[in-house]
N, C-alpha and C. Protein backbone atom coordinates (compact mmCIF):
# COMPACT_ATOMS: atom_id res chain seq x y z
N UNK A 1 13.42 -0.69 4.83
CA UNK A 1 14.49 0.15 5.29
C UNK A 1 15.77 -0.15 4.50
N UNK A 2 15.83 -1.31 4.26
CA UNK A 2 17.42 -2.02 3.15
C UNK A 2 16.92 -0.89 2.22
N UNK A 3 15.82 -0.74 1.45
CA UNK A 3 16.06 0.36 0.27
C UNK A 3 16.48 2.01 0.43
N UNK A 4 16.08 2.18 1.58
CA UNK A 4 16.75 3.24 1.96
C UNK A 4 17.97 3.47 2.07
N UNK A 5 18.44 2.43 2.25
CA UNK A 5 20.32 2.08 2.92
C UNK A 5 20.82 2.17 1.10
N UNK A 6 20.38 1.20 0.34
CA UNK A 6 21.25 1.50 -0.84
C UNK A 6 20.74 2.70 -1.72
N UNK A 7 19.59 3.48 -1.59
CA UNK A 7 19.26 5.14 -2.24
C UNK A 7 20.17 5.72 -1.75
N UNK A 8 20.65 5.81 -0.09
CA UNK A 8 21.41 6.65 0.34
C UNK A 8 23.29 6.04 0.03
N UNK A 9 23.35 4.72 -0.18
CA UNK A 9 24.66 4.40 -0.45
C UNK A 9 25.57 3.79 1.09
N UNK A 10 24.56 3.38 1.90
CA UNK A 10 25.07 3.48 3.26
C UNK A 10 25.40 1.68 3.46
N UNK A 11 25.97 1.26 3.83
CA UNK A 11 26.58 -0.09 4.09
C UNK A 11 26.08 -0.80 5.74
N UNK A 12 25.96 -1.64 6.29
CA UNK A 12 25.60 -2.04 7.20
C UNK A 12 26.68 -1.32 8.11
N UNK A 13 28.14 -1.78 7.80
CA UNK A 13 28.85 -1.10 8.50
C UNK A 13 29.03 0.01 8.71
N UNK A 14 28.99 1.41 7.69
CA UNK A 14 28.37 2.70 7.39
C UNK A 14 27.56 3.20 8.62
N UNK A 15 26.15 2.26 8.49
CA UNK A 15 25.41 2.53 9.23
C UNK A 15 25.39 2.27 11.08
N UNK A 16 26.45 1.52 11.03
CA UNK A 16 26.74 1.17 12.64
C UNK A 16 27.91 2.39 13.23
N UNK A 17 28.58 2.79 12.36
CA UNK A 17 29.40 4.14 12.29
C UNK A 17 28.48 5.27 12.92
N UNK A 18 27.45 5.50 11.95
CA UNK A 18 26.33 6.56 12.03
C UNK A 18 25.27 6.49 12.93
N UNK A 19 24.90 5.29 13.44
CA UNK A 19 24.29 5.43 14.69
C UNK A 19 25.12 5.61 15.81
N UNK A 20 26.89 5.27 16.02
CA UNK A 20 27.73 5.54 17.06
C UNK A 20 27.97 7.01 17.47
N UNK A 21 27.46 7.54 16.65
CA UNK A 21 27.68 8.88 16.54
C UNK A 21 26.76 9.61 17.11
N UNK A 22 25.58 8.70 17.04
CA UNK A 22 24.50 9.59 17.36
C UNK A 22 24.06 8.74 19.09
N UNK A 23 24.92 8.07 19.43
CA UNK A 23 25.22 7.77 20.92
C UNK A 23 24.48 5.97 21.27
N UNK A 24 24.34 5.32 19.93
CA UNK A 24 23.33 4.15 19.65
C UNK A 24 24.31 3.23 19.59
N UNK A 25 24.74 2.33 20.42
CA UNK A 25 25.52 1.62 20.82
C UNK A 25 25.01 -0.03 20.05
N UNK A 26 25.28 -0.51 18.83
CA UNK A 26 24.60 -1.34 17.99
C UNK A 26 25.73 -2.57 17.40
N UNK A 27 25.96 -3.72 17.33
CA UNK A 27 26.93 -4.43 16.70
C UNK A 27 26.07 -5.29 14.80
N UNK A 28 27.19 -4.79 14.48
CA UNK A 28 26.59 -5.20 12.85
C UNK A 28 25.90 -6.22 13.03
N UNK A 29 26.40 -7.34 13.19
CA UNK A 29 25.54 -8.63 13.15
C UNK A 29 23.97 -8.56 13.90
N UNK A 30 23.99 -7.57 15.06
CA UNK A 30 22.55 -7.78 15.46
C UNK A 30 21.59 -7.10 14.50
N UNK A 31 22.36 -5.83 13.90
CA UNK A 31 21.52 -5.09 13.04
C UNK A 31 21.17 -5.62 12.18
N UNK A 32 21.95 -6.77 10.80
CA UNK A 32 21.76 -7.46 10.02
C UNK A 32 20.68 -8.29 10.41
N UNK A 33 20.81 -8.97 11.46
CA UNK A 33 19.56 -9.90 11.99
C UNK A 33 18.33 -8.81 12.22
N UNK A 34 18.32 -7.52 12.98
CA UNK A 34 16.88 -7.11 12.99
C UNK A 34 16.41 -6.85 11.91
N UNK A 35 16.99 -6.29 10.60
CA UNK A 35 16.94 -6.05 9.56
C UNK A 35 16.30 -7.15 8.31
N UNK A 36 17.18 -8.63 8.54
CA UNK A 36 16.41 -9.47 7.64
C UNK A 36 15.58 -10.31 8.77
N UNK A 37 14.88 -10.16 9.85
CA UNK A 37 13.27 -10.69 10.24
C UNK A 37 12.56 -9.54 9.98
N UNK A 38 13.03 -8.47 10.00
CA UNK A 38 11.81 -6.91 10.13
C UNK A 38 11.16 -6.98 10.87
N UNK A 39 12.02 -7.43 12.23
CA UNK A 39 11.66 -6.88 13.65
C UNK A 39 12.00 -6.16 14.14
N UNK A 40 11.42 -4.90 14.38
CA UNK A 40 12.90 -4.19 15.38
C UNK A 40 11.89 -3.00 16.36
N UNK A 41 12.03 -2.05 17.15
CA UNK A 41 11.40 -0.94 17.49
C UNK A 41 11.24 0.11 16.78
N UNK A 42 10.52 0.96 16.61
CA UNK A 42 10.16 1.85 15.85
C UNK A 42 11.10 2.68 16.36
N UNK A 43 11.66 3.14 17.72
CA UNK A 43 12.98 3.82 17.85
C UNK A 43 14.10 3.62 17.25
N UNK A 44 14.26 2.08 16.78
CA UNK A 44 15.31 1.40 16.08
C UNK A 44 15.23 2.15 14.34
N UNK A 45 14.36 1.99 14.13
CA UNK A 45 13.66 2.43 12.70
C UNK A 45 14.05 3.94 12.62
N UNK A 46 13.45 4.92 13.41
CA UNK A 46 13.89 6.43 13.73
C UNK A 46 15.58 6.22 13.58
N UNK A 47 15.61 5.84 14.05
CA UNK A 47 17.40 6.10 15.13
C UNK A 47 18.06 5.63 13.40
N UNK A 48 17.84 4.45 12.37
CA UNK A 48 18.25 4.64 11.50
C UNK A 48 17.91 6.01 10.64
N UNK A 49 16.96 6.01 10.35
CA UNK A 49 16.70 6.68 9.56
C UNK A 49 17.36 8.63 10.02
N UNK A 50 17.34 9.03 11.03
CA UNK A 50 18.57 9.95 11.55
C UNK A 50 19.94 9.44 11.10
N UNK A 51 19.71 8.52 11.41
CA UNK A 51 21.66 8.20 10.93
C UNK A 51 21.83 8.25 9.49
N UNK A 52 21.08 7.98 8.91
CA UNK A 52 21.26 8.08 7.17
C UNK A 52 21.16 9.13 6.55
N UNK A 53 20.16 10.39 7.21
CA UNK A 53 20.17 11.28 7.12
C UNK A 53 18.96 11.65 6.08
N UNK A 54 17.51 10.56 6.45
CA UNK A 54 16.74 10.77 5.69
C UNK A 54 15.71 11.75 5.74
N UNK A 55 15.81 12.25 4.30
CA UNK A 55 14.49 13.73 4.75
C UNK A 55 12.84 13.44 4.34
N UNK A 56 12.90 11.97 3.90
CA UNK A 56 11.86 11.40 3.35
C UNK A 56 11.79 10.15 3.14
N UNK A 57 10.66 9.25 2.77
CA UNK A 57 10.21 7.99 2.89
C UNK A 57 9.50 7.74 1.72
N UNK A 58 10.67 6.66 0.92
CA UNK A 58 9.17 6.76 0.13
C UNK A 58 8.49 5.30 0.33
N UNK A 59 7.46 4.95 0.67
CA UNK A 59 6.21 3.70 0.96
C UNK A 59 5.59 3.25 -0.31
N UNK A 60 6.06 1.81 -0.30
CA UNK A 60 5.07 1.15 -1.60
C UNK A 60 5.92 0.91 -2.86
């Protein structure tokens, strides 16, 4: 998901902006932490990937 964040140009903080928006109530530091274990919910995963505004994935 980090490669998605810098294709799209989006910043951790960016991205805590863009999920507030979309009603996802998130503090940077926890995101940074779900982000470097690559634990998180697959709603968590969605809910970014809406916020970034992705129309595709690329895998691998």
């Amino acid at each position: 998901m980090k490669t998605e964040f810098r294709r799209e140009g989006v910043t951790y903080a960016g991205l805590i902006k863009r999920l507030a928006q979309l009603g996802v109530d998130e503090k940077e530091v926890n995101v940074r932490n779900k982000l470097s274990r690559g634990k998180f919910m697959a709603a968590f995963f969605l809910q970014c990937l809406s916020a970034i505004d992705t129309q595709s994935l690329h895998l691998g």
